[in-house]
C-alpha atoms as a PDB file:
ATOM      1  CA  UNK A   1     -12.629  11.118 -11.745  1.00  0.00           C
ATOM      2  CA  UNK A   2      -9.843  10.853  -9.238  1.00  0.00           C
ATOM      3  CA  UNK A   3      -6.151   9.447 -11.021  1.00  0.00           C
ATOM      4  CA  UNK A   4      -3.944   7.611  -9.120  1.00  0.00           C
ATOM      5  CA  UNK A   5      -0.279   5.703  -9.757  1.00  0.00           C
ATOM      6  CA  UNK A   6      -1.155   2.427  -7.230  1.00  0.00           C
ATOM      7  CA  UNK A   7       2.470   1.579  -5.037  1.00  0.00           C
ATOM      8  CA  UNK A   8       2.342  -2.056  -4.047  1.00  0.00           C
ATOM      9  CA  UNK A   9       4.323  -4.855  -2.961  1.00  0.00           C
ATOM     10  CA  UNK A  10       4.968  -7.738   0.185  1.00  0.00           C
ATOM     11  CA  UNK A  11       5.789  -5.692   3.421  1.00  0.00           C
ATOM     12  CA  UNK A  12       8.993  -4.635   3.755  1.00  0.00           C
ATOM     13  CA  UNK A  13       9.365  -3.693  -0.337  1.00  0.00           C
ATOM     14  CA  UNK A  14       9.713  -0.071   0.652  1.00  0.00           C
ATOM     15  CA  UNK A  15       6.376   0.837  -1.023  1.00  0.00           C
ATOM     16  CA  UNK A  16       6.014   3.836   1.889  1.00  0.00           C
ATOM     17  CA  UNK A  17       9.282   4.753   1.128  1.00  0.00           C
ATOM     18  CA  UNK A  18       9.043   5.370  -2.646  1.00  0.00           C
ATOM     19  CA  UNK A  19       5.610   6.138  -2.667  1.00  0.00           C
ATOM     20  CA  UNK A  20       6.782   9.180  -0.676  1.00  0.00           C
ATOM     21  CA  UNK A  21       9.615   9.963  -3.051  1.00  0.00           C
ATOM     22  CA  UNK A  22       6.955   9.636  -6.422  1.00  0.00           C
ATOM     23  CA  UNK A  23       4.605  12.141  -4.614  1.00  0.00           C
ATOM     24  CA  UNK A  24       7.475  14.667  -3.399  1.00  0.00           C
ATOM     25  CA  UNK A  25       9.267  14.711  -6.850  1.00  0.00           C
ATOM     26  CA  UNK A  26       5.943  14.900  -9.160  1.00  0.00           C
ATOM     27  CA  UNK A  27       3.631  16.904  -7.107  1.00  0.00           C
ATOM     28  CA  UNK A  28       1.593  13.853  -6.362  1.00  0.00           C
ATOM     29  CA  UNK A  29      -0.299  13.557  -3.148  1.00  0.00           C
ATOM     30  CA  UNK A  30       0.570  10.583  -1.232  1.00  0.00           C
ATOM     31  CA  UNK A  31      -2.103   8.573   0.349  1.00  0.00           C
ATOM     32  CA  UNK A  32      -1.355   5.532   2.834  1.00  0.00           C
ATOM     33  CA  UNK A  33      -3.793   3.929   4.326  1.00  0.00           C
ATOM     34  CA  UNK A  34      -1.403   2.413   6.812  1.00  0.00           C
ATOM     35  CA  UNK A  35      -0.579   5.827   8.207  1.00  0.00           C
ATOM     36  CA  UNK A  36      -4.893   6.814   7.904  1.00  0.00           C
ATOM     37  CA  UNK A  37      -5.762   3.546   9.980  1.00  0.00           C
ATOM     38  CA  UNK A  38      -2.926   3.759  12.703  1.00  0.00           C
ATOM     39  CA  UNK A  39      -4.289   7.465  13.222  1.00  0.00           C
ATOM     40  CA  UNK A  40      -7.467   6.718  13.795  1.00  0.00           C
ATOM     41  CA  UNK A  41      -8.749   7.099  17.719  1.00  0.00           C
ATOM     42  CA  UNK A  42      -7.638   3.630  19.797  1.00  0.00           C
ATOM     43  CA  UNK A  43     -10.608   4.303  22.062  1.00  0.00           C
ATOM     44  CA  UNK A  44     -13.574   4.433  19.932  1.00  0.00           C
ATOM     45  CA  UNK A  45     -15.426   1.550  18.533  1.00  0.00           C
ATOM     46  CA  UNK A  46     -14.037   1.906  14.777  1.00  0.00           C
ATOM     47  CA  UNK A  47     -10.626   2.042  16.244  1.00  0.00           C
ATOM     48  CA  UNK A  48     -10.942  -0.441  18.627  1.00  0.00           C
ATOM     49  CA  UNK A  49     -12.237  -2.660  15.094  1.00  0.00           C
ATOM     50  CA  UNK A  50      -9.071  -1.490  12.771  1.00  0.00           C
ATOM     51  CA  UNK A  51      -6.939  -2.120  15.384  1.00  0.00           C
ATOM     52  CA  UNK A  52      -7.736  -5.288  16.858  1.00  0.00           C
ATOM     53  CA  UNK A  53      -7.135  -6.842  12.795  1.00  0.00           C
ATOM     54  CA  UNK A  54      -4.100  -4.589  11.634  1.00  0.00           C
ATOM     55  CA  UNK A  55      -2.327  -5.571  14.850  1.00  0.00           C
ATOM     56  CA  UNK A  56      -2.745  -9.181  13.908  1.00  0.00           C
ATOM     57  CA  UNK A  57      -1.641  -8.370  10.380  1.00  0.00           C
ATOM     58  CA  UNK A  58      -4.947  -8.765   8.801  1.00  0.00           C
ATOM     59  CA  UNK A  59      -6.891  -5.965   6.537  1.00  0.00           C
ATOM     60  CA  UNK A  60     -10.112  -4.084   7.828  1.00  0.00           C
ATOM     61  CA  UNK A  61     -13.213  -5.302   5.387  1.00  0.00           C
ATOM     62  CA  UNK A  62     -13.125  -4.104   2.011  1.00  0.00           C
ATOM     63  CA  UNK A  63     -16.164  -1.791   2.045  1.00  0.00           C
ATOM     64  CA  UNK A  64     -14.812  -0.312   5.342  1.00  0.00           C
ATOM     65  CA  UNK A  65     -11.169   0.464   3.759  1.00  0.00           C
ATOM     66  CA  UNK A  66     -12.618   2.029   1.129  1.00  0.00           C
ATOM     67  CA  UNK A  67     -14.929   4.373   3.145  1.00  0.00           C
ATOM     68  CA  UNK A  68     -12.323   5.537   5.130  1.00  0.00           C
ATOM     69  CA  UNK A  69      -9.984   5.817   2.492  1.00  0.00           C
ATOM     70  CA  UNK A  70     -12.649   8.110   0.561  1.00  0.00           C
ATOM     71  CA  UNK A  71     -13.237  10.257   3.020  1.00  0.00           C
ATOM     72  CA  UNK A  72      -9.889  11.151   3.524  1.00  0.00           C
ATOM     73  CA  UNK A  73      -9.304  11.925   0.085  1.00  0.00           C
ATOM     74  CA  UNK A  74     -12.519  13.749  -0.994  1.00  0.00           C
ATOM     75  CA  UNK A  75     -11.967  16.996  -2.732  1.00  0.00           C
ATOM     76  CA  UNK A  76      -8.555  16.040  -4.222  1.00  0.00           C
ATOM     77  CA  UNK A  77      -7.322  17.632  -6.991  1.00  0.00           C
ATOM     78  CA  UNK A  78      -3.677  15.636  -7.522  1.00  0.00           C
ATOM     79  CA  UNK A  79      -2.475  12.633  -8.546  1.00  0.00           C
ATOM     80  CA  UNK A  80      -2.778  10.463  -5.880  1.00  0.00           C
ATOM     81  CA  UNK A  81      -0.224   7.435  -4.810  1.00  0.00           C
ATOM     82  CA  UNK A  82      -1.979   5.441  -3.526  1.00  0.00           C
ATOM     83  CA  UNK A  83       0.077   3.654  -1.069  1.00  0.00           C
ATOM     84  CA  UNK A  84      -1.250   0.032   0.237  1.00  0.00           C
ATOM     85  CA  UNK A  85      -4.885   1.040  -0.673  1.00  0.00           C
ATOM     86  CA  UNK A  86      -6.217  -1.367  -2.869  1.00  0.00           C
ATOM     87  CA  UNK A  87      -4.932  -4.344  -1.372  1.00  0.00           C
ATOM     88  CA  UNK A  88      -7.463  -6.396  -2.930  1.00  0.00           C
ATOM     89  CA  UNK A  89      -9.837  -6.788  -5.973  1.00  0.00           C
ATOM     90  CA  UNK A  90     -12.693  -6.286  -4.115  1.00  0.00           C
ATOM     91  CA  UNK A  91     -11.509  -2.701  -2.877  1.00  0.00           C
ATOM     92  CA  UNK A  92     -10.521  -2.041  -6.117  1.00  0.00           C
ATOM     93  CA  UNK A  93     -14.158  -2.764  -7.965  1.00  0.00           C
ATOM     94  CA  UNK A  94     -15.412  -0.779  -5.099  1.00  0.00           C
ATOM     95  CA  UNK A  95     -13.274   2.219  -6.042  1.00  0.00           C
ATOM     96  CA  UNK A  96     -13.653   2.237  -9.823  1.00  0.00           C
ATOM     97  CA  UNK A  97     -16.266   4.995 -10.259  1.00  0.00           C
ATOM     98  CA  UNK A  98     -14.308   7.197  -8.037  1.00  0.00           C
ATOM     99  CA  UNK A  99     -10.500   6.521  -8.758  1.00  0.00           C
ATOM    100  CA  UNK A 100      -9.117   5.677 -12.263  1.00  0.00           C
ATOM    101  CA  UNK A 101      -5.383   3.595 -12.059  1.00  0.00           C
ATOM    102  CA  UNK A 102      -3.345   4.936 -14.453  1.00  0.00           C
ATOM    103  CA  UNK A 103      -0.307   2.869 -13.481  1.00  0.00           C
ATOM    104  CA  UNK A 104       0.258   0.144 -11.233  1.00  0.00           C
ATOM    105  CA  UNK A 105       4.038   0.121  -9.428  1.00  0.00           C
ATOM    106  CA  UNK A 106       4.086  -3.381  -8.056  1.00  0.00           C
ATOM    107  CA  UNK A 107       7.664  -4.507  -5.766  1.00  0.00           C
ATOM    108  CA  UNK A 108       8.739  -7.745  -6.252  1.00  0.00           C
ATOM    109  CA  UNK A 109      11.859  -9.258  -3.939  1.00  0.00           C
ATOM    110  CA  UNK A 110      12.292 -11.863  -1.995  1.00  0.00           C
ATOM    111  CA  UNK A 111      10.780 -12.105   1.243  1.00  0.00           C
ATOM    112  CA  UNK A 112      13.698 -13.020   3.138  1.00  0.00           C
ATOM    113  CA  UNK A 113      15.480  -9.670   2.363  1.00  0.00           C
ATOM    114  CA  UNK A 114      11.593  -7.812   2.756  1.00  0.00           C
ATOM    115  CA  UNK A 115      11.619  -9.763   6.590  1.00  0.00           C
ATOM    116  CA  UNK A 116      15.227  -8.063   7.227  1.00  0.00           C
ATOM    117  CA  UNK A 117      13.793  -4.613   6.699  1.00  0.00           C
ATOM    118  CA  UNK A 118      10.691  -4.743   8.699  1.00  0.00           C
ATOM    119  CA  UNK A 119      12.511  -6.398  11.740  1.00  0.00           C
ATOM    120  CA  UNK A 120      15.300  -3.770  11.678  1.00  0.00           C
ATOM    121  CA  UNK A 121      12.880  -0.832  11.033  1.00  0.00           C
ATOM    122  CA  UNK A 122      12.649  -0.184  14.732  1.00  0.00           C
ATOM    123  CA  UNK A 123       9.594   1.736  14.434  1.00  0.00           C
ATOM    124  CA  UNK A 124       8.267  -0.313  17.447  1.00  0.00           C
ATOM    125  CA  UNK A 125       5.056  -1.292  15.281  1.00  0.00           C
ATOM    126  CA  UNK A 126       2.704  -4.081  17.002  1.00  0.00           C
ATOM    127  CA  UNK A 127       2.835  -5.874  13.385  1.00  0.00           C
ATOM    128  CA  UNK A 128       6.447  -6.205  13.165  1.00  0.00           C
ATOM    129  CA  UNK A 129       7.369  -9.097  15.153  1.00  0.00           C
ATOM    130  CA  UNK A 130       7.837 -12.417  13.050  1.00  0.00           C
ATOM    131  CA  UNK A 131       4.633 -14.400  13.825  1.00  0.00           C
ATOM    132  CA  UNK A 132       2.565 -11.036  12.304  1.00  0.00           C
ATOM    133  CA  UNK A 133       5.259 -10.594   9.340  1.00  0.00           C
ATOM    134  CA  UNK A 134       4.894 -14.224   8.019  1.00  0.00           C
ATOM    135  CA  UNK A 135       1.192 -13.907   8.027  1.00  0.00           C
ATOM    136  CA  UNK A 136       1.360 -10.317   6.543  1.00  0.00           C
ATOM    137  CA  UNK A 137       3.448 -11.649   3.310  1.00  0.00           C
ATOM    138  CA  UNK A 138       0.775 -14.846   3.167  1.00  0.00           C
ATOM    139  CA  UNK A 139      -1.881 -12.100   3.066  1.00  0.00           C
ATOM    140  CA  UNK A 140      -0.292 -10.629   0.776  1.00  0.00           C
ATOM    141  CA  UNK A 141       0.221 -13.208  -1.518  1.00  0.00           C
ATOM    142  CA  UNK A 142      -3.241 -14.328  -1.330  1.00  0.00           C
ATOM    143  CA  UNK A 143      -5.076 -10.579  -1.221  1.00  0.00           C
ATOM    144  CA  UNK A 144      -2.682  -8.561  -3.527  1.00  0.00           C
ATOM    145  CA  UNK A 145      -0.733 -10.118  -5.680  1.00  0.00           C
ATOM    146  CA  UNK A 146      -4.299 -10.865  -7.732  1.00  0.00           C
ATOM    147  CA  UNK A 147      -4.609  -6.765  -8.001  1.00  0.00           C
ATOM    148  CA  UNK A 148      -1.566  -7.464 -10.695  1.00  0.00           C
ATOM    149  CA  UNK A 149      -3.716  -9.623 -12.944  1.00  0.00           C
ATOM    150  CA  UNK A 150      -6.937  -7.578 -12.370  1.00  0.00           C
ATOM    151  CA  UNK A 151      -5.338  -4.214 -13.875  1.00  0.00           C
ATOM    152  CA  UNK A 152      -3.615  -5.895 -16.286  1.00  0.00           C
ATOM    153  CA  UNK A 153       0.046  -6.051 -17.800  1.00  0.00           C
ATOM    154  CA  UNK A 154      -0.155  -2.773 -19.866  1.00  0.00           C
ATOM    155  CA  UNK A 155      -0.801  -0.593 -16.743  1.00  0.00           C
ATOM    156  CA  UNK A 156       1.136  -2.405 -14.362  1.00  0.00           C
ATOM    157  CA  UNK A 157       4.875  -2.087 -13.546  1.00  0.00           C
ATOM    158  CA  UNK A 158       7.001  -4.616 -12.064  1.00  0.00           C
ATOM    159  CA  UNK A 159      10.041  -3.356 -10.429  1.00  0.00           C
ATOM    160  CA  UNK A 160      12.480  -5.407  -8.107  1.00  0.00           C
ATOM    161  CA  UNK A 161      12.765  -4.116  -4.775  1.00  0.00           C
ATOM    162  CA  UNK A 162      15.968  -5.003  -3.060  1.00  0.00           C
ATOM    163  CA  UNK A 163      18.533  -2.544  -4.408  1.00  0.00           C
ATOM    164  CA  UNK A 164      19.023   0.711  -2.354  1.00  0.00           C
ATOM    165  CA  UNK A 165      16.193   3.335  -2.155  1.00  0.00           C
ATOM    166  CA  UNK A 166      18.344   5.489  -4.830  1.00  0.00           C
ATOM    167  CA  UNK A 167      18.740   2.656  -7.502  1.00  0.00           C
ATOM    168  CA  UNK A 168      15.197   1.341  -6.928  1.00  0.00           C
ATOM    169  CA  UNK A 169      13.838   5.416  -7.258  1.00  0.00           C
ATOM    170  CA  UNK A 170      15.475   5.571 -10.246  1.00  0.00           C
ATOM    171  CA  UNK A 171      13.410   2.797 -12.177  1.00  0.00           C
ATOM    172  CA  UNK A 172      10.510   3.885 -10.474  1.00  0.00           C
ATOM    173  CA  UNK A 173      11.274   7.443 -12.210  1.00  0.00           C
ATOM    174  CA  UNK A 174      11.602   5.419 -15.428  1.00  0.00           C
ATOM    175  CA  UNK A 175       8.030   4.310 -15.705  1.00  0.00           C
ATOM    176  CA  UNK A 176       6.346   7.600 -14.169  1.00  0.00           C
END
């Protein structure tokens, strides 16, 4: 069975960020289905689906996520981080034959500093105006957060996410 070291957290906590810097200094493979989904084709029909709900700030339906995420993944042989991918319990009942947890890193913060980021990101993302960002930290809070309470307190890692990228890489390192 697939392993994986789960990165979550509101937007804005910088889970793309460190899940990047776990996977570059362990020899982990980083997964994000953020980046999978925005890659897919914006003229076919399953694009056209993802699309029209990430845009809005919503998530694609559970079974969906999960067969996309899959099929990018097959034939892994690392560690995964898995980077925004379960974002909620049903995904992650869906993906417990195939992919064991081994560690949950969950950002907390508060949203105000989270809403700073993403607006001065400038990555020019449809989802980052403030309309989609208050409705992307209420699905969040709704969706997620119960992913904490489903894996449970012994796997599960909660780290505060406003220092710098250094400080908050260096009690990520601590529970790796």
């Amino acid at each position: 069975m697939q392993k994986a070291i789960l990165v979550v957290g509101p937007p804005g906590a910088g889970k793309g960020t460190q899940a990047k810097l776990i996977a570059k200094k362990f020899g982990y493979r980083h997964i994000s289905t953020g980046d999978i989904l925005r890659k897919l084709n914006k003229n076919t029909t399953l694009g056209k689906k993802v699309f029209a709900l990430i845009n809005k700030g919503n998530f694609i339906p559970p079974k969906l996520a999960v067969q996309i995420t899959l099929n990018y993944i097959k034939s892994n042989k690392k560690i995964l981080v898995l980077d925004g991918f379960p974002r909620n319990i049903t995904q992650a009942k869906l993906i417990k034959n195939k992919i064991e947890v081994i560690k949950v890193i969950a950002f907390t913060g508060r949203n105000s500093v989270f809403k700073e980021r993403l607006m001065n990101r400038g990555q020019g993302r449809k989802d980052d105006t403030i309309t989609v960002i208050n409705h992307r930290f209420e699905v969040y809070k709704k969706e997620t957060e119960p992913l904490l309470k489903h894996y449970g307190a012994q796997i599960v890692h909660k780290l505060n996410a406003e220092p710098s990228i250094k400080a908050i890489f260096r009690e990520v390192e601590k529970v790796i």
